[in-house]
C-alpha atoms as a PDB file:
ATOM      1  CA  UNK A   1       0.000   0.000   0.000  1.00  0.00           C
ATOM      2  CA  UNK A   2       1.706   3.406  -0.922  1.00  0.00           C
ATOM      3  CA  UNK A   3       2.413   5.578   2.096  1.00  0.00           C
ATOM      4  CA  UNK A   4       0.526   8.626   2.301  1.00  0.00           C
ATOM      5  CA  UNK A   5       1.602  11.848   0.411  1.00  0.00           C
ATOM      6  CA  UNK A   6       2.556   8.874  -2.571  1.00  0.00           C
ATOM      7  CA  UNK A   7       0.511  10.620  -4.937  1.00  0.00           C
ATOM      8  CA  UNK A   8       1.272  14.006  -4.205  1.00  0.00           C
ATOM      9  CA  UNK A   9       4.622  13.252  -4.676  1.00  0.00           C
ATOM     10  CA  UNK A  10       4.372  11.319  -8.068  1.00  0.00           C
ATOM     11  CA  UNK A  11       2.865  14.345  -9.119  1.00  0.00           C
ATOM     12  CA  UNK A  12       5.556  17.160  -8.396  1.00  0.00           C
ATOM     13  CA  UNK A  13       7.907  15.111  -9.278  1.00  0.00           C
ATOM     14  CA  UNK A  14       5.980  15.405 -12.512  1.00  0.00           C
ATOM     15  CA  UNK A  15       6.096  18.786 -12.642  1.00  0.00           C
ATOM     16  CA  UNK A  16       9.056  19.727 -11.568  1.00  0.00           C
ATOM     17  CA  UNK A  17      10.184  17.253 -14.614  1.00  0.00           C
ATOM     18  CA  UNK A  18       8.097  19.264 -17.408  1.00  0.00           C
ATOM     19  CA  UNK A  19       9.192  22.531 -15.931  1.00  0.00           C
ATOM     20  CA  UNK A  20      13.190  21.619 -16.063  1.00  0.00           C
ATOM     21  CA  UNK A  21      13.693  20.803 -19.424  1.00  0.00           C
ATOM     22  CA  UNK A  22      17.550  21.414 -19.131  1.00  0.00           C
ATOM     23  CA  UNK A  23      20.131  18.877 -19.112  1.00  0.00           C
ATOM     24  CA  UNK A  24      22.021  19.875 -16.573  1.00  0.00           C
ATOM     25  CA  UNK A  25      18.827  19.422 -14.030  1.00  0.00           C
ATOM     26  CA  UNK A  26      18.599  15.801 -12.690  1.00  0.00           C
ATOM     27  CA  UNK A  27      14.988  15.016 -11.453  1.00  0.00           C
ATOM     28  CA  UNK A  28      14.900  11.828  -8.530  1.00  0.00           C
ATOM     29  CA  UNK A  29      11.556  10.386  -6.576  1.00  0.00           C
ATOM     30  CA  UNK A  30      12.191   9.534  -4.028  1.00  0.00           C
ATOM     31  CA  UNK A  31      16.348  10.282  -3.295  1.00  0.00           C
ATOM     32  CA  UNK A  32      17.857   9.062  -0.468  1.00  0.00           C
ATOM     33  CA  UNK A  33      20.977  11.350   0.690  1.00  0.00           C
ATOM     34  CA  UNK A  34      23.680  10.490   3.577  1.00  0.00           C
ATOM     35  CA  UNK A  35      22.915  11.917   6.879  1.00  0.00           C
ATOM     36  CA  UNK A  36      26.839  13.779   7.922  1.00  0.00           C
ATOM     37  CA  UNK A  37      26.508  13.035  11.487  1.00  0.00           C
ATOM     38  CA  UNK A  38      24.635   9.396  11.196  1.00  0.00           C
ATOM     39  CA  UNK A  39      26.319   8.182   8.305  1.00  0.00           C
ATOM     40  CA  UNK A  40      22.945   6.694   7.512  1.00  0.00           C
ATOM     41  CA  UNK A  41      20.893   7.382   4.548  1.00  0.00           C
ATOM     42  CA  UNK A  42      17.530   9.220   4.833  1.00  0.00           C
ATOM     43  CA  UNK A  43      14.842   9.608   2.092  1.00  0.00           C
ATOM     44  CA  UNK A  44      13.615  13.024   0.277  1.00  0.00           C
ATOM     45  CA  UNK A  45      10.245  13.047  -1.718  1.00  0.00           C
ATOM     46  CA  UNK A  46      12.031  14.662  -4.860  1.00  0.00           C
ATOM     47  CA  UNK A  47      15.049  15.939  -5.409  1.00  0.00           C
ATOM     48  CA  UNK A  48      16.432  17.958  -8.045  1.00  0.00           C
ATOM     49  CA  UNK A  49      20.341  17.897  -8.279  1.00  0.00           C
ATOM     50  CA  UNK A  50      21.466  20.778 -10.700  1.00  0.00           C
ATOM     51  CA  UNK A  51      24.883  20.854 -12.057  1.00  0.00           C
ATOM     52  CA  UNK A  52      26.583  23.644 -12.425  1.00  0.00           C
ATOM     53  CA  UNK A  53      29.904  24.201 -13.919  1.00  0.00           C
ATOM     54  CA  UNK A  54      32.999  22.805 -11.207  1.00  0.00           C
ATOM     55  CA  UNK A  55      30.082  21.829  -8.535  1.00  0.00           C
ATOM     56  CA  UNK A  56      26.669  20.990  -7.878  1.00  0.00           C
ATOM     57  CA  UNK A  57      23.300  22.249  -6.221  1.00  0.00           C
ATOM     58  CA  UNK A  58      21.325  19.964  -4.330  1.00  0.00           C
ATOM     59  CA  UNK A  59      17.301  21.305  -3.908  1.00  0.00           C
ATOM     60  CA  UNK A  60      15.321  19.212  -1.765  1.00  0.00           C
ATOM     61  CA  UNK A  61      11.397  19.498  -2.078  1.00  0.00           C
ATOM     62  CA  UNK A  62       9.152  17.659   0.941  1.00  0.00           C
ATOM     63  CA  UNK A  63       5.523  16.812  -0.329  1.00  0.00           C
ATOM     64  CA  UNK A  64       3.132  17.138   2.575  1.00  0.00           C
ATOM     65  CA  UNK A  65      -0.269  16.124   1.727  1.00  0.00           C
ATOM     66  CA  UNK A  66      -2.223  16.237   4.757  1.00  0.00           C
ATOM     67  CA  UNK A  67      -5.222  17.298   6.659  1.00  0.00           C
ATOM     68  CA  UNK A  68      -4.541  20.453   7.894  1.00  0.00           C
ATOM     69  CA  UNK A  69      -1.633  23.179   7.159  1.00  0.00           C
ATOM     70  CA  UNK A  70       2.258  23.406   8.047  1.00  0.00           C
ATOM     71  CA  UNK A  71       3.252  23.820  11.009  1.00  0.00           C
ATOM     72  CA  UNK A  72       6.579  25.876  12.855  1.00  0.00           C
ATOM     73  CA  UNK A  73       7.409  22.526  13.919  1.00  0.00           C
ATOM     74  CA  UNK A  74       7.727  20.863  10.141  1.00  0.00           C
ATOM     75  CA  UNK A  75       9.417  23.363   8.759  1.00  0.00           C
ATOM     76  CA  UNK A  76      11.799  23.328  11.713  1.00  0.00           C
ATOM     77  CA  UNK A  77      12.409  19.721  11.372  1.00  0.00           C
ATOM     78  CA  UNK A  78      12.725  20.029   7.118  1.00  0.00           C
ATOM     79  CA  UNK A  79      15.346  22.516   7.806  1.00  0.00           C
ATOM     80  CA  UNK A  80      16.946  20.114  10.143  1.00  0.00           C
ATOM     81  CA  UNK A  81      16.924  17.089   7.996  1.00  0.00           C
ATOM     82  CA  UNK A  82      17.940  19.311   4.663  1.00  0.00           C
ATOM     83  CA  UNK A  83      21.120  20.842   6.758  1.00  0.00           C
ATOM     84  CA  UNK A  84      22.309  16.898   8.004  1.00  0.00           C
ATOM     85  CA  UNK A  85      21.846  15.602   4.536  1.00  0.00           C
ATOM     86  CA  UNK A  86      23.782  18.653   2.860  1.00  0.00           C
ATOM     87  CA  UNK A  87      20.980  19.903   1.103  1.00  0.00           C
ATOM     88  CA  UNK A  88      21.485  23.619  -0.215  1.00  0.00           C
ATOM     89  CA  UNK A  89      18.125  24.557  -0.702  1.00  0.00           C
ATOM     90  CA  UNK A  90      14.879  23.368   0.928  1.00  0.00           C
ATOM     91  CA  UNK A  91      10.872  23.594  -0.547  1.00  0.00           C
ATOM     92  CA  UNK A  92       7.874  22.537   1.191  1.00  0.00           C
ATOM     93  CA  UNK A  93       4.741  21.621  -0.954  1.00  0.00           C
ATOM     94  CA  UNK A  94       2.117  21.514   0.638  1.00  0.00           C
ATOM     95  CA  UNK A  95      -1.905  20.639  -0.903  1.00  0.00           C
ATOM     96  CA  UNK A  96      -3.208  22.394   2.995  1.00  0.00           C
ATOM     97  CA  UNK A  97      -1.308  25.572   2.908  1.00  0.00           C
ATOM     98  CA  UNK A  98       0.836  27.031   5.568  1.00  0.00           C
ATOM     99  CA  UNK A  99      -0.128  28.766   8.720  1.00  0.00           C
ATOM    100  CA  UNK A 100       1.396  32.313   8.820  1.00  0.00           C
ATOM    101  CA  UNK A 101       3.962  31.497  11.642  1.00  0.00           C
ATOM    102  CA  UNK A 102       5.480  28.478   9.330  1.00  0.00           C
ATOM    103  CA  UNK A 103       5.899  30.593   6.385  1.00  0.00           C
ATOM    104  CA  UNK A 104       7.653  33.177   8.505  1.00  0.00           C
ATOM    105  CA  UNK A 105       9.706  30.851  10.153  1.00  0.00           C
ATOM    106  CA  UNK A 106      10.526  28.572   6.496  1.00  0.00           C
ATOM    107  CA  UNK A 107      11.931  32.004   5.345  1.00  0.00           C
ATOM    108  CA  UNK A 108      13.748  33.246   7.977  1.00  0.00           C
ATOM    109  CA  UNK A 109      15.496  29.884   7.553  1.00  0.00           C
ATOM    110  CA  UNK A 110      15.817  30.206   3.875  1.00  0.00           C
ATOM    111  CA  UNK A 111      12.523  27.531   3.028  1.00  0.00           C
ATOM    112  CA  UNK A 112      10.516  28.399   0.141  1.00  0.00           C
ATOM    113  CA  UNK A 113       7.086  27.317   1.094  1.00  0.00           C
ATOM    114  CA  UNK A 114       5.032  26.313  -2.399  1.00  0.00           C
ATOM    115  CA  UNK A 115       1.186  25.587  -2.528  1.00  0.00           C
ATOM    116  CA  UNK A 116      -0.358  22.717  -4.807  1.00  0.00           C
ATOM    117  CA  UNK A 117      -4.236  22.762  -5.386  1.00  0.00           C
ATOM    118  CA  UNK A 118      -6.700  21.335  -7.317  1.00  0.00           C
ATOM    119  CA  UNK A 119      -9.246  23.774  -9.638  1.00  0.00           C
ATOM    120  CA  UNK A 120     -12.360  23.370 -11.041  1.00  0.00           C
ATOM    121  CA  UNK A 121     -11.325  24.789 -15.000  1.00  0.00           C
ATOM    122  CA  UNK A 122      -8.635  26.589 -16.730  1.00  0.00           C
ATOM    123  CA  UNK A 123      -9.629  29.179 -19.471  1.00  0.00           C
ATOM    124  CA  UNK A 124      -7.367  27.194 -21.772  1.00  0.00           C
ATOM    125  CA  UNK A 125      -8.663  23.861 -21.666  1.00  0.00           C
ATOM    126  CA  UNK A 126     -12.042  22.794 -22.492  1.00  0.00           C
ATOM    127  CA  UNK A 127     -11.825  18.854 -22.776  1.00  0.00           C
ATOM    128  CA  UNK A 128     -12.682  17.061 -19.179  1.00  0.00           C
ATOM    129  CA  UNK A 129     -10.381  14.215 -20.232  1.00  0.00           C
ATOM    130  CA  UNK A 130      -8.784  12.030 -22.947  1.00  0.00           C
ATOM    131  CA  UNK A 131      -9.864   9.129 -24.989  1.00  0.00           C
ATOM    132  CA  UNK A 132      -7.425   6.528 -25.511  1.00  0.00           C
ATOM    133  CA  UNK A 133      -8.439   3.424 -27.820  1.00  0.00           C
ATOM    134  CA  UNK A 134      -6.027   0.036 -26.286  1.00  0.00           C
ATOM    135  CA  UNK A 135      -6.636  -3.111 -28.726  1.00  0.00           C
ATOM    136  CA  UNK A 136      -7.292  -6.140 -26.004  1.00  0.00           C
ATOM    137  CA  UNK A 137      -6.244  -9.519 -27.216  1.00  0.00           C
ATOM    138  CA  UNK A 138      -9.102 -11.802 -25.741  1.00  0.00           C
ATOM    139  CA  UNK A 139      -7.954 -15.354 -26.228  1.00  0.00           C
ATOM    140  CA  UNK A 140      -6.613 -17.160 -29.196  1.00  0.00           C
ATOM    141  CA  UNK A 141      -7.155 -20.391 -30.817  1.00  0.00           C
ATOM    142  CA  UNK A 142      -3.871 -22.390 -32.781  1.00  0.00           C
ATOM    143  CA  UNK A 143      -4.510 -25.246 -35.434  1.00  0.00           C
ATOM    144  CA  UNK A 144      -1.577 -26.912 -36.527  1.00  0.00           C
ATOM    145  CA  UNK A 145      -1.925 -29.079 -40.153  1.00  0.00           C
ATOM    146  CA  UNK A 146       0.793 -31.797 -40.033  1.00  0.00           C
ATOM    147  CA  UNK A 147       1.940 -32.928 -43.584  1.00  0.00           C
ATOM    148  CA  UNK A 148       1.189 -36.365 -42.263  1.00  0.00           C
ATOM    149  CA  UNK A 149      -1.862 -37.509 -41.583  1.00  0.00           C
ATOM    150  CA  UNK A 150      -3.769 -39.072 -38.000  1.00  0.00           C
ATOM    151  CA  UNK A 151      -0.096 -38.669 -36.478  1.00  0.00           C
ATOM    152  CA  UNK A 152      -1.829 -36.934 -33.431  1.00  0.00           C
ATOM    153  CA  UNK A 153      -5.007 -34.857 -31.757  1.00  0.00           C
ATOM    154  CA  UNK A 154      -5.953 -32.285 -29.022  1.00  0.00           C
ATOM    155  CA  UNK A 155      -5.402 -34.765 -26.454  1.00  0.00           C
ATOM    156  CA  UNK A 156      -1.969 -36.311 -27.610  1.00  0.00           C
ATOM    157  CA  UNK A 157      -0.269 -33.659 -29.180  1.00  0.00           C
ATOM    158  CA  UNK A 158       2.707 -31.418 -28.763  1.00  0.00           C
ATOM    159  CA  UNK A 159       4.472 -29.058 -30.765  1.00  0.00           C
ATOM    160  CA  UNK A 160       7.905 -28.379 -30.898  1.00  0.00           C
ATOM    161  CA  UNK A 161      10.789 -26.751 -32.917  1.00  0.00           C
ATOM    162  CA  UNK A 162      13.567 -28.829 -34.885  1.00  0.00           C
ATOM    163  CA  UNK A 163      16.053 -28.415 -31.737  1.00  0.00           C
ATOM    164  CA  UNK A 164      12.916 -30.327 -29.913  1.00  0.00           C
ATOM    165  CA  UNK A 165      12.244 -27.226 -27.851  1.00  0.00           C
ATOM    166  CA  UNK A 166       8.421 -27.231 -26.938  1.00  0.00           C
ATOM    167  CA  UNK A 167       6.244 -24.558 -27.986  1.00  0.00           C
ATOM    168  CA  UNK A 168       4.974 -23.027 -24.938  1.00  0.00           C
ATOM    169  CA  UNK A 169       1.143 -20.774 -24.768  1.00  0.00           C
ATOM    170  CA  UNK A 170       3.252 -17.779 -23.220  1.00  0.00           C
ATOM    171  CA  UNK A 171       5.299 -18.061 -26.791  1.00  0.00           C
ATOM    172  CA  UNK A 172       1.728 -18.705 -28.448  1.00  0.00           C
ATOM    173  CA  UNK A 173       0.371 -15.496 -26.537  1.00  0.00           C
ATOM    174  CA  UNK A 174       3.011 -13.472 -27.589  1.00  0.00           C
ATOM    175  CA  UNK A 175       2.733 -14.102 -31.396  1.00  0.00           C
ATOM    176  CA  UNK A 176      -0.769 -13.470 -31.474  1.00  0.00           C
ATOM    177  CA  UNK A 177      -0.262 -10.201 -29.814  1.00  0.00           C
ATOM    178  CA  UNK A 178       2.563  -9.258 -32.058  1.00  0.00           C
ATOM    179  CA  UNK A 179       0.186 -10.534 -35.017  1.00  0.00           C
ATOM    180  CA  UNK A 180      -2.780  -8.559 -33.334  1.00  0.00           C
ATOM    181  CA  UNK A 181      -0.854  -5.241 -33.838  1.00  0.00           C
ATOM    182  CA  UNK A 182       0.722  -5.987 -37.186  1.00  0.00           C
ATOM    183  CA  UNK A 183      -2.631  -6.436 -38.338  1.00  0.00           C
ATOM    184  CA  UNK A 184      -5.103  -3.957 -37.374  1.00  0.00           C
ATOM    185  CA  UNK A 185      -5.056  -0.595 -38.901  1.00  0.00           C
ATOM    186  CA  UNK A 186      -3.142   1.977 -37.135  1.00  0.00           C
ATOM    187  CA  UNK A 187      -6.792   4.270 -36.697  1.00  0.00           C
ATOM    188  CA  UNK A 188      -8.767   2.015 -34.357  1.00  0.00           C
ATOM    189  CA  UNK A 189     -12.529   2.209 -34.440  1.00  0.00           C
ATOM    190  CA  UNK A 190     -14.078   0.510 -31.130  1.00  0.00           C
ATOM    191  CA  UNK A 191     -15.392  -2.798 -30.957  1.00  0.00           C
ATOM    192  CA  UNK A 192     -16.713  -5.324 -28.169  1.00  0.00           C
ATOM    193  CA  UNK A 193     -15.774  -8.138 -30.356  1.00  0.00           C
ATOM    194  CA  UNK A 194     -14.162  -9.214 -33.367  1.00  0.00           C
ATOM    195  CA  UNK A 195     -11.743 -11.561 -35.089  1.00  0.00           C
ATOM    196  CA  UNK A 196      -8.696 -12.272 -37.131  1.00  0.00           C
ATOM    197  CA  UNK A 197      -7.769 -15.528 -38.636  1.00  0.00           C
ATOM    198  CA  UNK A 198      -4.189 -15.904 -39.787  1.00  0.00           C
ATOM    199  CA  UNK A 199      -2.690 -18.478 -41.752  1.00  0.00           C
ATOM    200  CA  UNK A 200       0.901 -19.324 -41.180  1.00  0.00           C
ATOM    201  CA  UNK A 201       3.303 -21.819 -43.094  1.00  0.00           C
ATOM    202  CA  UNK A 202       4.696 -24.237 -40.501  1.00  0.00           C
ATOM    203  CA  UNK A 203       8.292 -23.689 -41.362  1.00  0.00           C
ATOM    204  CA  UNK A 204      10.676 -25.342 -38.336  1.00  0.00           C
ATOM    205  CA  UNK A 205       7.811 -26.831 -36.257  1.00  0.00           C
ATOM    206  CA  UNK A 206       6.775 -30.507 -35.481  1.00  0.00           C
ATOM    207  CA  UNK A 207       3.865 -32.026 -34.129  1.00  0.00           C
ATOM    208  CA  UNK A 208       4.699 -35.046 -31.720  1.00  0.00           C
ATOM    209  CA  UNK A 209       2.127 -37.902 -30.659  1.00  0.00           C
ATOM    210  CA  UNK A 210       2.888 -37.912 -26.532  1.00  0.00           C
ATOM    211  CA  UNK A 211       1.907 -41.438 -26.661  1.00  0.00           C
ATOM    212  CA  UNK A 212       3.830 -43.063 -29.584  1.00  0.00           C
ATOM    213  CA  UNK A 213       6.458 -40.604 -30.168  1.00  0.00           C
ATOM    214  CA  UNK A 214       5.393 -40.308 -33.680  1.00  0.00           C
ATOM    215  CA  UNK A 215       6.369 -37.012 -35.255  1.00  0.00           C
ATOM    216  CA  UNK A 216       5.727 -35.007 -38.381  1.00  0.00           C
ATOM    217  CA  UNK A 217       6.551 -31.649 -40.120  1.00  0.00           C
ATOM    218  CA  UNK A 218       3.884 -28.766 -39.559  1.00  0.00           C
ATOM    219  CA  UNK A 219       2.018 -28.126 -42.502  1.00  0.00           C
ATOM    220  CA  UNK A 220       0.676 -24.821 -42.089  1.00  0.00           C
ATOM    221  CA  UNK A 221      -0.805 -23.149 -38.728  1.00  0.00           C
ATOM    222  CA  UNK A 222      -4.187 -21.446 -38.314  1.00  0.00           C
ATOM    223  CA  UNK A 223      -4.430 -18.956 -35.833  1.00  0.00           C
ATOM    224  CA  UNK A 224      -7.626 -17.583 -34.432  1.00  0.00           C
ATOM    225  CA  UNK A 225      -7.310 -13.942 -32.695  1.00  0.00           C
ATOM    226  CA  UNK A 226     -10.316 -12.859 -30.567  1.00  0.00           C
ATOM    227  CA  UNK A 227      -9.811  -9.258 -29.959  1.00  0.00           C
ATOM    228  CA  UNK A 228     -11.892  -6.283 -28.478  1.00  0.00           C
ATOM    229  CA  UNK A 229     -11.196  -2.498 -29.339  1.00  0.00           C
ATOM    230  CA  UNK A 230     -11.458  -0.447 -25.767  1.00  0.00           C
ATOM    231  CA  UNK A 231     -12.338   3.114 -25.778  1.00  0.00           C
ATOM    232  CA  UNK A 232     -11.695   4.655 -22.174  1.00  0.00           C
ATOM    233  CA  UNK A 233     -11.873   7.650 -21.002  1.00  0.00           C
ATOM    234  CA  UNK A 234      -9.095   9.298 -18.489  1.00  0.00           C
ATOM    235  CA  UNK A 235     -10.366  12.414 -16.601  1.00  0.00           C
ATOM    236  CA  UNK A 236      -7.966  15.413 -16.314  1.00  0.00           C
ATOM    237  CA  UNK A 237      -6.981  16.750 -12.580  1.00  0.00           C
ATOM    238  CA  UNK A 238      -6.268  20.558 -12.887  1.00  0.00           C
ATOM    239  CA  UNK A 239      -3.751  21.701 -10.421  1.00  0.00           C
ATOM    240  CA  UNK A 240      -2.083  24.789  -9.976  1.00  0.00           C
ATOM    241  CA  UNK A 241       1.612  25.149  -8.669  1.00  0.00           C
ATOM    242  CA  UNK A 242       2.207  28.470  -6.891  1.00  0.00           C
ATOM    243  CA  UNK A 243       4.584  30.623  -4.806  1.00  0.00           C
ATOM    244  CA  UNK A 244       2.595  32.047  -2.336  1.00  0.00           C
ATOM    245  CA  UNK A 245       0.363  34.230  -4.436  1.00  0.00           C
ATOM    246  CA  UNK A 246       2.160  34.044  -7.678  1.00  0.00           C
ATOM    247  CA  UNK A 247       1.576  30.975  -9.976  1.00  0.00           C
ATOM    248  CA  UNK A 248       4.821  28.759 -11.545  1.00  0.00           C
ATOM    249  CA  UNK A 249       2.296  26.785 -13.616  1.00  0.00           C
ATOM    250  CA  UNK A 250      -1.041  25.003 -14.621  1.00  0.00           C
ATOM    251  CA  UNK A 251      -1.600  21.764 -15.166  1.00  0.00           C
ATOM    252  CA  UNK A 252      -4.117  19.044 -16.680  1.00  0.00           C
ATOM    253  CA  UNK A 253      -2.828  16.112 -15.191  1.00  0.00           C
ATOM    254  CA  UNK A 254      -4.448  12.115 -16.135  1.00  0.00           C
ATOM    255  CA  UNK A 255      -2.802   9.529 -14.556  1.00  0.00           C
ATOM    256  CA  UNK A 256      -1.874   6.681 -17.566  1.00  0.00           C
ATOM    257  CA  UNK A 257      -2.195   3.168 -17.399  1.00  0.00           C
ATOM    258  CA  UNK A 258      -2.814   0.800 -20.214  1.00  0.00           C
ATOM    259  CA  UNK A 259      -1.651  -2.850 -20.323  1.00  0.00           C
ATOM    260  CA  UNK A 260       2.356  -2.249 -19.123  1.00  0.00           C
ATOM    261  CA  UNK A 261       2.272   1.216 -19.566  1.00  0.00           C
ATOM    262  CA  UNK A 262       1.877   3.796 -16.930  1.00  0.00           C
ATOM    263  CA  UNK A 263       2.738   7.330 -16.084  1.00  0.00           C
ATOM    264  CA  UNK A 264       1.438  11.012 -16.084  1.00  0.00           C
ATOM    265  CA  UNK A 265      -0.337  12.723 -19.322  1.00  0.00           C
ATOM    266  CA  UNK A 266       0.453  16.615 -18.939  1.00  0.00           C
ATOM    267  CA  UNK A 267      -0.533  19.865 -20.433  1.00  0.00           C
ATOM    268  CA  UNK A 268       1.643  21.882 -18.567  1.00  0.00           C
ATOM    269  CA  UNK A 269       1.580  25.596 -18.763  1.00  0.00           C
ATOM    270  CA  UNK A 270       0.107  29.202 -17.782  1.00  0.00           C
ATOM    271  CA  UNK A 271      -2.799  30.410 -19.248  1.00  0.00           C
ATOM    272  CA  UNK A 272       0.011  33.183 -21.619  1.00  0.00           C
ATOM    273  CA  UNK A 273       2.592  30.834 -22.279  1.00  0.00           C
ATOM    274  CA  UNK A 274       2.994  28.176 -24.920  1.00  0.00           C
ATOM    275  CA  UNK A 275       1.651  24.998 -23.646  1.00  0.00           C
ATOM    276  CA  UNK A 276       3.704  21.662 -23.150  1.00  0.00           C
ATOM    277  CA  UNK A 277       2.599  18.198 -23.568  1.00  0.00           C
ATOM    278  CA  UNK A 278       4.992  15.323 -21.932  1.00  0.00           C
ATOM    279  CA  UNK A 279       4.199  12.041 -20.570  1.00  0.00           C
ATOM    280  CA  UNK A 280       6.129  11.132 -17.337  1.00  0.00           C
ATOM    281  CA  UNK A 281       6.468   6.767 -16.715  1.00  0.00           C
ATOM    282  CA  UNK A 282       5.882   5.708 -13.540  1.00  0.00           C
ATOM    283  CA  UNK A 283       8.648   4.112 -11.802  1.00  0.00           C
ATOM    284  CA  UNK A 284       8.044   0.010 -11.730  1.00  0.00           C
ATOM    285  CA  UNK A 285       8.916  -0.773  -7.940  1.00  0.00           C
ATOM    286  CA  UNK A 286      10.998  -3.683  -7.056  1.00  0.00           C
ATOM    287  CA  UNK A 287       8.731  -6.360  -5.363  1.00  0.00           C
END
């Protein structure tokens, strides 16, 4: 189960990618930094490491995501942590806001205090969301035509390649989704159900009787592809980034994830500038 604040910090990490779009700007979720008087490691939510000529700056940004706004005592214990891990410059983000002691206290100790918040519209986008259309490979049907006749059926038979190496379904599975998106046309039109049948020669491939051991040479192959054309919908969350009053950007944020593909969808930009359009992958966690 993600830890709470997960999202929040997924999502300026996000940002804070589409707004540095120079090379020398290193974006990390989560970072973990040496503690100098520990020697241990300790985790920040994102950190940007910016190199600069002979040396680098380290800016550390904590994503608070809570019920209620900062407090003296967080940004106290930020500045802490940033000064032990040899941060150089600190930035809360917080979705609650700040109470007016913490932001005097974050910048008498030199901690920019940002505010992230969720809007109703922007002036400059009209959609709600995005249609994506994701081809779904049902389940598939192989027919294998052995030059020789009777050698084998469905209950007795294998398949295999002239080295003898068995021809496994997840091998099956992946041919007929490689076949699936050779074969349908690049503009999809939706569909709860449909069909391609492919005919193959059997070049390389053997059928084997499990009982007798009889073999012969594959014919041809018929393959059966039961498909489905999806069309879903993925909502846009508008968010704006700010400094205190002043905005750094807008955002229609949907959150991406089709078969093994996942990540952030962004139209990132303020209602004058030139708009930009990135997708940010998630990160696959080790399990």
């Amino acid at each position: 189960m993600p830890k709470p604040g997960k999202s929040l910090e997924t999502l300026i990490a996000s940002l804070e990618k589409a707004l540095c779009d120079a090379d020398n700007v290193v974006v990390e979720s989560p970072k973990r930094l040496k503690d100098k008087i520990t020697g241990k490691t300790r985790e920040h939510d994102v950190v940007l490491t910016i190199s600069q000529s002979h040396h680098k700056v380290i800016v550390a940004i904590e994503c608070r995501d809570r019920s209620r706004p900062i407090t003296v005592n967080q940004v106290e214990s930020f500045w802490k942590k940033c000064q032990d891990t040899g941060v150089d410059h600190g930035v809360i983000v917080s979705s609650m806001g700040f109470y007016n002691t913490a932001r005097q206290k974050a910048d008498f100790l030199g901690i920019r205090c940002l505010d992230i918040e969720e809007v109703d519209s922007f002036d400059w986008i009209l959609a709600p969301g995005m249609h994506f259309l994701t081809k779904k490979l049902l389940h598939h049907e192989w027919i294998f035509y052995p030059e020789k006749e009777g050698v084998a059926d469905k209950s007795n038979m294998e398949i295999m390649d002239v080295e003898g190496n068995l021809l496994t379904q997840e091998a099956l599975t992946s041919n007929a989704l490689a076949q699936l998106t050779k074969l349908l046309p690049e503009t999809l039109t939706p569909v709860e159900k449909d069909i391609i049948t492919v005919k193959f020669p059997g070049d390389n491939l053997i059928i084997r009787n499990t009982d007798t051991g009889e073999t012969s040479p594959v014919k041809y192959v018929i393959a059966n592809l039961h498909y489905s054309i999806v069309d879903q919908f993925i909502p846009f969350k508008l968010v704006q980034y700010k400094d205190a009053d002043k905005k750094i950007t807008e955002a229609a944020v949907a959150d991406f994830g089709i078969g093994n593909i996942s990540g952030k969808f962004m139209i990132v930009g303020k209602h004058e500038d030139e708009k930009k359009v990135i997708f940010v992958p998630e990160k696959i966690e080790d399990t």
